[in-house]
C-alpha atoms as a PDB file:
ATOM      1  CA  UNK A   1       0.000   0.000   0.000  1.00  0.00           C
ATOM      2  CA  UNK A   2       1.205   3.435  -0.701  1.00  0.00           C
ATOM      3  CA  UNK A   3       0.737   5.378   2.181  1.00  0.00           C
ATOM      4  CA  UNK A   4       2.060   8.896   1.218  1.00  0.00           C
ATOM      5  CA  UNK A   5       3.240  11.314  -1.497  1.00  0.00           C
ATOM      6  CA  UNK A   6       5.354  14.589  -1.822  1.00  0.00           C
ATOM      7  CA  UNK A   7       7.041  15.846  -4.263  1.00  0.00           C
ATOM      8  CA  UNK A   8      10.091  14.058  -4.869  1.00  0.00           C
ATOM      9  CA  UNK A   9       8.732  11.496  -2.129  1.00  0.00           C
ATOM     10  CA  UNK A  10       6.857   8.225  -2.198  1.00  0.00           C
ATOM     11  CA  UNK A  11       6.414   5.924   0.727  1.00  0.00           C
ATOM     12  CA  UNK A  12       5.323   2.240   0.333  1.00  0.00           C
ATOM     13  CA  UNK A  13       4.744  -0.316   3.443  1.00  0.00           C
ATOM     14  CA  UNK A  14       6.998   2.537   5.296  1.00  0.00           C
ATOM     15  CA  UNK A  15       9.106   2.729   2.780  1.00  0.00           C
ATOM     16  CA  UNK A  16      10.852   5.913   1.831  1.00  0.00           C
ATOM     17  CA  UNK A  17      11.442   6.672  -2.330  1.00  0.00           C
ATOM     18  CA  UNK A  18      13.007   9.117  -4.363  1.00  0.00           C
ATOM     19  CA  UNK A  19      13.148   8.491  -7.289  1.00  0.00           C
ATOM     20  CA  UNK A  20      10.506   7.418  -9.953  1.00  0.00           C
ATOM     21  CA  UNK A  21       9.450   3.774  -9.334  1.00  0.00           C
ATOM     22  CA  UNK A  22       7.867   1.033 -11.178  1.00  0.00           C
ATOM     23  CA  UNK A  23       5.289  -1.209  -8.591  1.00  0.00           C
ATOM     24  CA  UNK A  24       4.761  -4.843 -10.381  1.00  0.00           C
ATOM     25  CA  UNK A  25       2.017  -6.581  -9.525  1.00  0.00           C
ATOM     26  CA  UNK A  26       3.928  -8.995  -7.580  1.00  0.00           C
ATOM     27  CA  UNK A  27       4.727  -5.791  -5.131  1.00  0.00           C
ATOM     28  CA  UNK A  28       8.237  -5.521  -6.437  1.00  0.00           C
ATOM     29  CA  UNK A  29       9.575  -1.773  -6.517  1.00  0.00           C
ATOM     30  CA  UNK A  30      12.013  -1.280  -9.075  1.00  0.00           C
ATOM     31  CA  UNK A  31      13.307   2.585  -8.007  1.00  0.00           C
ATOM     32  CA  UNK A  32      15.666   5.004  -9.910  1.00  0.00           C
ATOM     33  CA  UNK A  33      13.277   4.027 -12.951  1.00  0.00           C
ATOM     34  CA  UNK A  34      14.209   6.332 -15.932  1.00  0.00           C
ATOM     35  CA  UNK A  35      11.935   7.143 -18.882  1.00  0.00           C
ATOM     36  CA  UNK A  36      13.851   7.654 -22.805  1.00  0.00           C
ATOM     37  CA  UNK A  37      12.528  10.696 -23.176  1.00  0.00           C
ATOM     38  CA  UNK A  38      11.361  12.786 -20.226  1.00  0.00           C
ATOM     39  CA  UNK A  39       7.974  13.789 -19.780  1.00  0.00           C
ATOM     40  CA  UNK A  40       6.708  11.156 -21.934  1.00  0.00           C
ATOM     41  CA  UNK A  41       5.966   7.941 -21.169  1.00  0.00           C
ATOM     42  CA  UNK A  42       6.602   4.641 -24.370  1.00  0.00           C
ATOM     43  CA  UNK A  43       5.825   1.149 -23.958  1.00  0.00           C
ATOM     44  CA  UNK A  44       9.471   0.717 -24.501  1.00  0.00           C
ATOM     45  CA  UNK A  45       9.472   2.841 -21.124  1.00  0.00           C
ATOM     46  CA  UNK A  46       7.793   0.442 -18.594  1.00  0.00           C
ATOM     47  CA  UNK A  47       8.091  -2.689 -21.316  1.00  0.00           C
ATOM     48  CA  UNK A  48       8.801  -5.208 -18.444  1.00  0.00           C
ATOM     49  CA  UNK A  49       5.759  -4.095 -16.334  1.00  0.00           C
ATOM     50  CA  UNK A  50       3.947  -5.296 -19.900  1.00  0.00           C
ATOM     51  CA  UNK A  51       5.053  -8.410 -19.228  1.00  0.00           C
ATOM     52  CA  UNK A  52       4.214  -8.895 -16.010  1.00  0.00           C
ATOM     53  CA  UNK A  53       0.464  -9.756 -16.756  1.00  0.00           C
ATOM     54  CA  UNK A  54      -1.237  -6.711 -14.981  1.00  0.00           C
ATOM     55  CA  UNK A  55      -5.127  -6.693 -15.228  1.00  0.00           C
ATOM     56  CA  UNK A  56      -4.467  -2.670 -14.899  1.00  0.00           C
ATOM     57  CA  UNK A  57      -2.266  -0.070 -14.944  1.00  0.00           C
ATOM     58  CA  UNK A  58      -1.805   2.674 -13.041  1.00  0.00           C
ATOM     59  CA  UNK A  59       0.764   6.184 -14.201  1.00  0.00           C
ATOM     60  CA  UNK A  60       1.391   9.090 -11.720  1.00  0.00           C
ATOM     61  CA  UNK A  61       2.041  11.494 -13.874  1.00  0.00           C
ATOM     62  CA  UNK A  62       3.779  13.604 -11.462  1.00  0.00           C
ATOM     63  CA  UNK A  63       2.875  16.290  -8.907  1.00  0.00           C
ATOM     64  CA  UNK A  64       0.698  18.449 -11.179  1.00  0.00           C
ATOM     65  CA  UNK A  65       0.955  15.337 -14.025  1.00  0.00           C
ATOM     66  CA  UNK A  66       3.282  16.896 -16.727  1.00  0.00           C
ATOM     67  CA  UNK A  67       4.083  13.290 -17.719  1.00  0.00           C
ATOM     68  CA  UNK A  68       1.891  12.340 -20.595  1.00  0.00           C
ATOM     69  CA  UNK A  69       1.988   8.761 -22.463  1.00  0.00           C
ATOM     70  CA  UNK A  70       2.091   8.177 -25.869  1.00  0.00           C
ATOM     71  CA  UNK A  71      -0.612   7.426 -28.091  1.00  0.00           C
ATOM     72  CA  UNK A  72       1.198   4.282 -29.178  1.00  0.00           C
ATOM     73  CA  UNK A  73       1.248   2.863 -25.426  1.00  0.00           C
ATOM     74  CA  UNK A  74      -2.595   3.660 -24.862  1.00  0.00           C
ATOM     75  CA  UNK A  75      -3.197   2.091 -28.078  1.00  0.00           C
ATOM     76  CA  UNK A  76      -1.030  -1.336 -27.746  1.00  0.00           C
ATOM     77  CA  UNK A  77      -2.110  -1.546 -23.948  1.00  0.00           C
ATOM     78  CA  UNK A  78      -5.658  -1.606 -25.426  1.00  0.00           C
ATOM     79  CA  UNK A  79      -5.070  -3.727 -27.640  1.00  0.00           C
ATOM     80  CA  UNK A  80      -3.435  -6.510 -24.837  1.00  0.00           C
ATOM     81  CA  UNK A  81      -6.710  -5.398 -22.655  1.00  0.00           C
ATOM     82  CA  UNK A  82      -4.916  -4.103 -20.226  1.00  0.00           C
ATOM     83  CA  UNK A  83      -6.795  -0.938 -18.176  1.00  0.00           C
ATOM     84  CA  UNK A  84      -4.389   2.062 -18.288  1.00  0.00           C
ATOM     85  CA  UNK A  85      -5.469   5.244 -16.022  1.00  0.00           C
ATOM     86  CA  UNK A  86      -3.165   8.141 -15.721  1.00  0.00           C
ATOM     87  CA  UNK A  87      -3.631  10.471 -13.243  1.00  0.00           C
ATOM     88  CA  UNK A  88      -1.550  13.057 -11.526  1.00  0.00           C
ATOM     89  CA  UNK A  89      -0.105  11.171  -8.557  1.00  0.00           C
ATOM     90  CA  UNK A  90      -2.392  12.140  -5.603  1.00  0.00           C
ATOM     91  CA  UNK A  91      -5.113  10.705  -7.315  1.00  0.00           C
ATOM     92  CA  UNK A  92      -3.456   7.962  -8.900  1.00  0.00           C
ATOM     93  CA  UNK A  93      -2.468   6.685  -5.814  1.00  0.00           C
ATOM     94  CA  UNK A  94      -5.872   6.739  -4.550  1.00  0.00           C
ATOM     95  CA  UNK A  95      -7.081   4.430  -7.430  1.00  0.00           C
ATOM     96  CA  UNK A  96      -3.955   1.790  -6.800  1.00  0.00           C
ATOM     97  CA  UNK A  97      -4.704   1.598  -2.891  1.00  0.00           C
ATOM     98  CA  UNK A  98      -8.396   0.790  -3.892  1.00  0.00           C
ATOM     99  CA  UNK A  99      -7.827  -0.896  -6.755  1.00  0.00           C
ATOM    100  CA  UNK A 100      -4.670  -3.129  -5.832  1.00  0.00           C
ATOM    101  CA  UNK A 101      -6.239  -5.555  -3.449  1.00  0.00           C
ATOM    102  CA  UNK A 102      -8.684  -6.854  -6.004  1.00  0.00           C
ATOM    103  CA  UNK A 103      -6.886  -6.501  -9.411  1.00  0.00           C
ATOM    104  CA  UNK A 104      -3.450  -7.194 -10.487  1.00  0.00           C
ATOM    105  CA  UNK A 105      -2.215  -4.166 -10.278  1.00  0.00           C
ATOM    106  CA  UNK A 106       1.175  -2.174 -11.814  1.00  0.00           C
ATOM    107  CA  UNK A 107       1.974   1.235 -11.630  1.00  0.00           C
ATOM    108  CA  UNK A 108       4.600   3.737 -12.333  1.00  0.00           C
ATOM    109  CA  UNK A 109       5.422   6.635 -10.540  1.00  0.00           C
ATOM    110  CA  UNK A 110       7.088  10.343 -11.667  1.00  0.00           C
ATOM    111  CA  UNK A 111       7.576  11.908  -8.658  1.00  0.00           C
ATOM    112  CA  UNK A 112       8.470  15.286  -9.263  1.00  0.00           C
ATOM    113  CA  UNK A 113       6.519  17.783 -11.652  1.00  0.00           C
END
């Protein structure tokens, strides 16, 4: 469960992070997670959360969500009927800690802007 969120700042199961994260469905944080290009978000970006057989998943797109994915990704995650909601983080990390329990769930997180 995520319990909190600042900029720059995520904490899981009491756990402080810093830098943009990946959550598998699994629970697995993979941290220091770097996009190709920015503020925009590929499938080449968070390819092995693709493969990890998520029923959903979940982008913070940052503080005030500057972070936009491509239209490719929302197209080939449709395509493998996979659920993708992007949301500036506060609210995306409402959806995950409601939506995680029930679904397999991944997420990725930009934590600053």
């Amino acid at each position: 469960m995520i319990q909190t969120c600042s900029f720059g700042l995520l904490v899981i199961d009491e756990k402080n992070y810093t830098s943009d994260l990946i959550i598998y469905p699994d629970g697995h944080v993979e941290d220091h997670w770097h996009r190709q290009s920015g503020h925009r978000l590929s499938s080449d970006d968070i390819d092995k959360l693709i493969k990890s057989d998520p029923e959903i998943i979940i982008a913070g797109t940052g503080a005030i969500g500057l972070m936009k994915p491509e239209k490719e990704l929302i197209k080939l995650l449709h395509q493998k009927t996979i659920e993708f909601i992007f949301e500036p983080n506060k609210k995306a990390i409402k959806i995950y800690n409601r939506l995680f329990p029930k679904k397999r769930v991944g997420a990725c997180f930009h934590l600053t802007c």
